[in-house]
Protein backbone atom coordinates (compact mmCIF):
# COMPACT_ATOMS: atom_id res chain seq x y z
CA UNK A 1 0.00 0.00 0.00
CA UNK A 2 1.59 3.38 -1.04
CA UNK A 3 2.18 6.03 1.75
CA UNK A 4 0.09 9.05 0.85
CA UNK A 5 2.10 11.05 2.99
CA UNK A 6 6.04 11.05 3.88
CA UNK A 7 8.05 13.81 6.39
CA UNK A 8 11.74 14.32 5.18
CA UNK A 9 14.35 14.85 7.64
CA UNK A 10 14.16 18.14 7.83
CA UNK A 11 10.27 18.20 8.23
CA UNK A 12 10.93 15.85 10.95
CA UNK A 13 13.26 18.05 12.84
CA UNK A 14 10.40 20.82 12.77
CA UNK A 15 8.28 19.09 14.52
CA UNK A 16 10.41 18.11 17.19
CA UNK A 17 11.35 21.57 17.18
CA UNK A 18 8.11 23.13 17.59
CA UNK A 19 6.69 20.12 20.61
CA UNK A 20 10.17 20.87 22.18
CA UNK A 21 9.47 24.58 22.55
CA UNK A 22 5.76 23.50 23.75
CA UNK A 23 7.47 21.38 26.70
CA UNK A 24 9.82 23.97 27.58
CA UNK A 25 7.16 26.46 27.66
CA UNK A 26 5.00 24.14 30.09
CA UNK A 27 8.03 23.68 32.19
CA UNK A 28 9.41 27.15 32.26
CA UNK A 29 5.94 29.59 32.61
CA UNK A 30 3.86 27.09 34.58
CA UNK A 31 5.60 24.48 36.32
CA UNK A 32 8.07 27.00 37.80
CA UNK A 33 5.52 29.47 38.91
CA UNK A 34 2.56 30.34 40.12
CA UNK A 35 0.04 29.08 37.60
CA UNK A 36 0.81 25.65 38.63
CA UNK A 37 -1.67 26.31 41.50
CA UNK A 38 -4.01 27.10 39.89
CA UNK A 39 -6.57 23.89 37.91
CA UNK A 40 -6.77 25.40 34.55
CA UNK A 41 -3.13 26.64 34.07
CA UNK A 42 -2.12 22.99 35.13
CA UNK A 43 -4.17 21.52 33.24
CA UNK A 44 -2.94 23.41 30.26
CA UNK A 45 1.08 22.20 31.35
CA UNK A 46 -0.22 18.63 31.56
CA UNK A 47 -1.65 18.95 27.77
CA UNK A 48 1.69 20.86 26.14
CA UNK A 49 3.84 18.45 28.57
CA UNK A 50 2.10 15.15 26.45
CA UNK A 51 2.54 18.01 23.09
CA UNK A 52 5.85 18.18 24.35
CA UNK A 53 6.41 14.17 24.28
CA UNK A 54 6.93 13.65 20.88
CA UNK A 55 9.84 15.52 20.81
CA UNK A 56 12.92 13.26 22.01
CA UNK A 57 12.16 10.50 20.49
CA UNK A 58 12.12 12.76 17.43
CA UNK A 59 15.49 13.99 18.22
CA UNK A 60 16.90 10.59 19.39
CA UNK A 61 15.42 9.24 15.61
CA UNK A 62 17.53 11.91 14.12
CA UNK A 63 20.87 11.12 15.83
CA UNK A 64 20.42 7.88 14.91
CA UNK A 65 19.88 8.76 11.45
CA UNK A 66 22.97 11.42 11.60
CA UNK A 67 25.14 8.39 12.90
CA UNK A 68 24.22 6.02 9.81
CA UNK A 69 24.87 9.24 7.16
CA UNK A 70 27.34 11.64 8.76
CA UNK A 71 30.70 12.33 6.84
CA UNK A 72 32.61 12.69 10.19
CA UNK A 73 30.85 11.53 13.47
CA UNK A 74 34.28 12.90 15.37
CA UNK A 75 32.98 16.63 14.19
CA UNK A 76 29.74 15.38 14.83
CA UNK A 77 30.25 14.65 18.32
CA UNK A 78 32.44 17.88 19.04
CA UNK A 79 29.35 19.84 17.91
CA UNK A 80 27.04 18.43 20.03
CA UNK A 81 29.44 18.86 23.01
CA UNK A 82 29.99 22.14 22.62
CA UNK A 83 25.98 22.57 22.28
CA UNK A 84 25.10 20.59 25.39
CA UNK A 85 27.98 22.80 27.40
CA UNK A 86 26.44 26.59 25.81
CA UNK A 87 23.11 25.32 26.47
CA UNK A 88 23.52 23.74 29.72
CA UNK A 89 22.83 27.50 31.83
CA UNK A 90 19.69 28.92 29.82
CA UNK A 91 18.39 24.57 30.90
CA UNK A 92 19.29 25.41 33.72
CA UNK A 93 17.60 28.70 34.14
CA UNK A 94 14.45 27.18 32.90
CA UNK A 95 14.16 23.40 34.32
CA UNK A 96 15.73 24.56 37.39
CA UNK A 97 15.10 28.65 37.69
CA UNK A 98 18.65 28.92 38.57
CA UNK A 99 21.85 29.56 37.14
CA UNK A 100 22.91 25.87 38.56
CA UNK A 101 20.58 23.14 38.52
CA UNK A 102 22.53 19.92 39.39
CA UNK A 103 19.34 17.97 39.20
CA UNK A 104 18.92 17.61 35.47
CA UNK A 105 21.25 18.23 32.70
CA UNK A 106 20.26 19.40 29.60
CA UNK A 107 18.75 16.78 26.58
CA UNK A 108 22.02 18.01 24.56
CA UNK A 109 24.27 15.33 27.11
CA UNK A 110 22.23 12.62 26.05
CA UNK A 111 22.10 13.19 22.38
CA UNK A 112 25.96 12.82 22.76
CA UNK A 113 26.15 10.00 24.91
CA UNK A 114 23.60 8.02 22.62
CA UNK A 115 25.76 8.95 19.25
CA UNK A 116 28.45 7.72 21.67
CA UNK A 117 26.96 4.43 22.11
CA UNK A 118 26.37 4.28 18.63
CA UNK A 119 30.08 4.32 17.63
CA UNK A 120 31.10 2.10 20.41
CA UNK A 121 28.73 -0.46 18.97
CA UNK A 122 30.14 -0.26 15.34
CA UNK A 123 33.62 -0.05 16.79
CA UNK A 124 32.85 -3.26 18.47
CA UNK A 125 30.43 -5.03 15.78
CA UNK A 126 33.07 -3.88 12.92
CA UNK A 127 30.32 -2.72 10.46
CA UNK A 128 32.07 0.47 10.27
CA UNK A 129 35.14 2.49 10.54
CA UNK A 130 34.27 3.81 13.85
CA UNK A 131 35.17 7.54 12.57
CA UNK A 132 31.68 7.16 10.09
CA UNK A 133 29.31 4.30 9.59
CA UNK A 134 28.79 6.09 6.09
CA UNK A 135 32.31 5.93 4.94
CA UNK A 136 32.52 3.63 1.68
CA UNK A 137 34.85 2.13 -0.77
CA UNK A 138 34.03 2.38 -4.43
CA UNK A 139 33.58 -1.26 -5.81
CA UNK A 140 33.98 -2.47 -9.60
CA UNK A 141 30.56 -1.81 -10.57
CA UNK A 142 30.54 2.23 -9.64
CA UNK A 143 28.90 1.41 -6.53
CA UNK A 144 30.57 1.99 -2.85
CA UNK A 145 30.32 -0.27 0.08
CA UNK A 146 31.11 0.14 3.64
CA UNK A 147 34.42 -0.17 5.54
CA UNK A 148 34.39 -2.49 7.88
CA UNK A 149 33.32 -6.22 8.29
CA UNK A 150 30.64 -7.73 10.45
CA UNK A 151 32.11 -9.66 13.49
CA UNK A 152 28.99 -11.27 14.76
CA UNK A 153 26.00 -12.54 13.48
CA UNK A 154 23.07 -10.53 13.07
CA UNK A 155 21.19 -12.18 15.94
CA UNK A 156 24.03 -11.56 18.14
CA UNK A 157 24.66 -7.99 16.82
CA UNK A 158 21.70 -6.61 18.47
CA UNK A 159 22.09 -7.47 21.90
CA UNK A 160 26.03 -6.52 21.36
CA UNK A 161 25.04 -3.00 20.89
CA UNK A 162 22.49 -2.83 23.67
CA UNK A 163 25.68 -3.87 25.66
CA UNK A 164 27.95 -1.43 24.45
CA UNK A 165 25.33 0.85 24.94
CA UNK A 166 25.21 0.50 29.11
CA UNK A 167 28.19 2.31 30.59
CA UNK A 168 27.02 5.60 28.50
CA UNK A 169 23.75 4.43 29.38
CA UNK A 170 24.88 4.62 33.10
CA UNK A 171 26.93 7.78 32.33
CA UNK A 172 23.66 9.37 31.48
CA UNK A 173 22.53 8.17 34.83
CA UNK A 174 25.02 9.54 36.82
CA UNK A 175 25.43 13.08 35.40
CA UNK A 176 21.77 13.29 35.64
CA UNK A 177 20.88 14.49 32.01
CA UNK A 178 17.32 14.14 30.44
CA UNK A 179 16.03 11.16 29.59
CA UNK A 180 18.78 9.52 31.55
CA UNK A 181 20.09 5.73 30.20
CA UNK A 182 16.80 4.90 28.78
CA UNK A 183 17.01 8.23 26.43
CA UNK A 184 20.73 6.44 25.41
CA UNK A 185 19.43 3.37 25.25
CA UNK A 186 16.50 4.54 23.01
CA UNK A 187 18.90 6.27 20.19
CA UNK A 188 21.07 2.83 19.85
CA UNK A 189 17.88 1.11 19.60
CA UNK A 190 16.59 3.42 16.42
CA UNK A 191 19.66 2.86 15.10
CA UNK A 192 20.46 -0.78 15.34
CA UNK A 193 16.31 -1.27 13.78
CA UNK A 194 16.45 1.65 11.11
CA UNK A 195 16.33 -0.98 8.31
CA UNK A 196 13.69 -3.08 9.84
CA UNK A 197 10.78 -0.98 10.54
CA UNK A 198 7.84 -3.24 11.97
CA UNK A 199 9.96 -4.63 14.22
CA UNK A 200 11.18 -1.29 15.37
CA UNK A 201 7.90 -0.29 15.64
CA UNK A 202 6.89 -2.80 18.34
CA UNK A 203 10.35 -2.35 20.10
CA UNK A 204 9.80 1.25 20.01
CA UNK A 205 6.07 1.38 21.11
CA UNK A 206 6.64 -0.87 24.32
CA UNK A 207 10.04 0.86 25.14
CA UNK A 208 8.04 4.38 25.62
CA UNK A 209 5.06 2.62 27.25
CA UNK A 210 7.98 1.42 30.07
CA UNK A 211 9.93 4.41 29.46
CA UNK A 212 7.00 6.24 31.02
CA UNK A 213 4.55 4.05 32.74
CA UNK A 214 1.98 6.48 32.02
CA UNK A 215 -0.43 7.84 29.30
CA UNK A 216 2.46 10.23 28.77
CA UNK A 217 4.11 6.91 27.07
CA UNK A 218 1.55 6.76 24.84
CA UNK A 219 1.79 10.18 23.81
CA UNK A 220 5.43 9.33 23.05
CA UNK A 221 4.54 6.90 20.47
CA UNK A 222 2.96 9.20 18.26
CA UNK A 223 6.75 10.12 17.29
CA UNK A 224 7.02 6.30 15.72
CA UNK A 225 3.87 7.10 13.23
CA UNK A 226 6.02 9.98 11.93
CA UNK A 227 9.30 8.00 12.12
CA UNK A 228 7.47 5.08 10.12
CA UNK A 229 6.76 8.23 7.58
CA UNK A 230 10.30 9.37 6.91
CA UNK A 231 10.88 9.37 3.56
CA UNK A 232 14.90 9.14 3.88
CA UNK A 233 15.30 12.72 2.25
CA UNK A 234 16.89 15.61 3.71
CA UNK A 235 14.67 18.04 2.77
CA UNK A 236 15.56 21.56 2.44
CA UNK A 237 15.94 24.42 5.04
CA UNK A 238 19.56 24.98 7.39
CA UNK A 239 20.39 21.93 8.79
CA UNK A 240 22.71 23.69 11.81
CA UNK A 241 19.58 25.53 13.01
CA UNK A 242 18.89 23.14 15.85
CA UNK A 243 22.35 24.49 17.27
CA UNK A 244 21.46 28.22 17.43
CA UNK A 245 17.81 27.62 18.14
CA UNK A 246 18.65 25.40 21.48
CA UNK A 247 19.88 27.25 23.58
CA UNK A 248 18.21 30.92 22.26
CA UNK A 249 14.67 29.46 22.75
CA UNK A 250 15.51 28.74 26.70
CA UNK A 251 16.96 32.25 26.95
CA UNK A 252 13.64 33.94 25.44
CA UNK A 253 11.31 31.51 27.82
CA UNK A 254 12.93 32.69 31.09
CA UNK A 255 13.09 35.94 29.57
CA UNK A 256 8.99 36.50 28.88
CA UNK A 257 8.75 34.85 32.73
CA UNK A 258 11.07 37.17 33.94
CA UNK A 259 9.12 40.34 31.78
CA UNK A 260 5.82 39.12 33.10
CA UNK A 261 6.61 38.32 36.50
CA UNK A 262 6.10 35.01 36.98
């Protein structure tokens, strides 16, 4: 049956952009003030808090993606490093309402932990050069293949990854960042399934049902329907926005709550 509908990357990234801003909005003008007293106002941060759902496993979808296609994951992971430590004070400012909030750690960490994971498992499994899974070799036939050589079986391959996957996992943990080692473990999991989409499906559905425990779980899983619509093109549109966008939409937040007294 044809899809009558597809999202490209970029279109994907939008979305997670926009639910993101809708969390961070719940957290940062209701949450942490006064209007969470009040019924109606917290009623309205429980609705944008399920709106606001969708959004990792939208972003954790698109690391995983990023890992499989990137050029250089090395300059991949230095970007998102130096993202998660610019963005960590305007988090801070709005999970927290404090310059330090040692509580959480910004969603940043755990992007870069996951991508982390990633390589570990592909340094380990040998399917790719461990610098980028898309590196290829040009063959006879004009085509390229990847570097690298599969150590284990595909059976095995899996639950090697989910392995190599724990002490970031537990790093995650540790440091406190959001989403913690489930958010890690979540990434390798898109990534290790991204060719075999009914079966991520069903991984991915009951992983955000436990992730969660809640209806907010099932909120979550209305980022697989538009993962199962990616349409593996990039789209169009500046594909570094995400880093300039991060941290200024946490500044503006606790700037309106600081302009309207809240």
């Amino acid at each position: 049956m044809k899809v009558r509908f597809c999202f490209s990357a970029e279109q994907i990234k939008n979305i997670a952009l926009v639910s993101m801003v809708i969390d961070h909005a719940a957290v940062g003008l209701i949450e942490q003030s006064e209007l969470a007293s009040g019924v109606a106002w917290s009623l309205c941060g429980t609705a944008m808090r399920l709106v606001g759902r969708v959004a990792f496993p939208l972003f954790a979808f698109m690391i995983a993606e990023g890992a499989a296609h990137t050029r250089d994951r090395r300059w991949y992971a230095l970007r998102l490093l130096l993202l998660a430590v610019i963005s960590e004070i305007p988090f801070d400012l709005v999970a927290g309402g404090t310059w330090l909030f040692p509580a959480d750690q910004n969603t940043v960490f755990t992007l870069l932990l996951g991508l982390l994971a990633v390589w570990a498992g592909d340094l380990i499994c040998g399917t790719g050069s461990g610098v980028s899974y898309g590196n290829r070799k040009k063959t006879g036939d004009g085509g390229r293949k990847a570097v690298g050589q599969r150590r284990f079986p595909l059976e095995y391959e899996r639950y090697i990854r989910v392995l190599a996957a724990v002490p970031f996992g537990l790093a995650a943990y540790y440091l406190k960042t959001d989403y913690g080692f489930m958010g890690v473990l979540l990434i390798v999991i898109l990534y290790t399934l991204r060719t075999e989409p009914q079966l991520r499906t069903a991984v991915c559905a009951v992983f955000l049902f436990c992730m969660y425990m809640d209806f907010y779980g099932a909120a979550a899983c209305v980022a697989i329907f538009l993962i199962n619509r990616y349409n593996g093109e990039k789209g169009g549109g500046n594909g570094r926005i995400f880093y300039l966008f991060y941290p200024l939409h946490l500044l503006v937040i606790r700037g309106i709550k600081m302009a309207v007294g809240l």
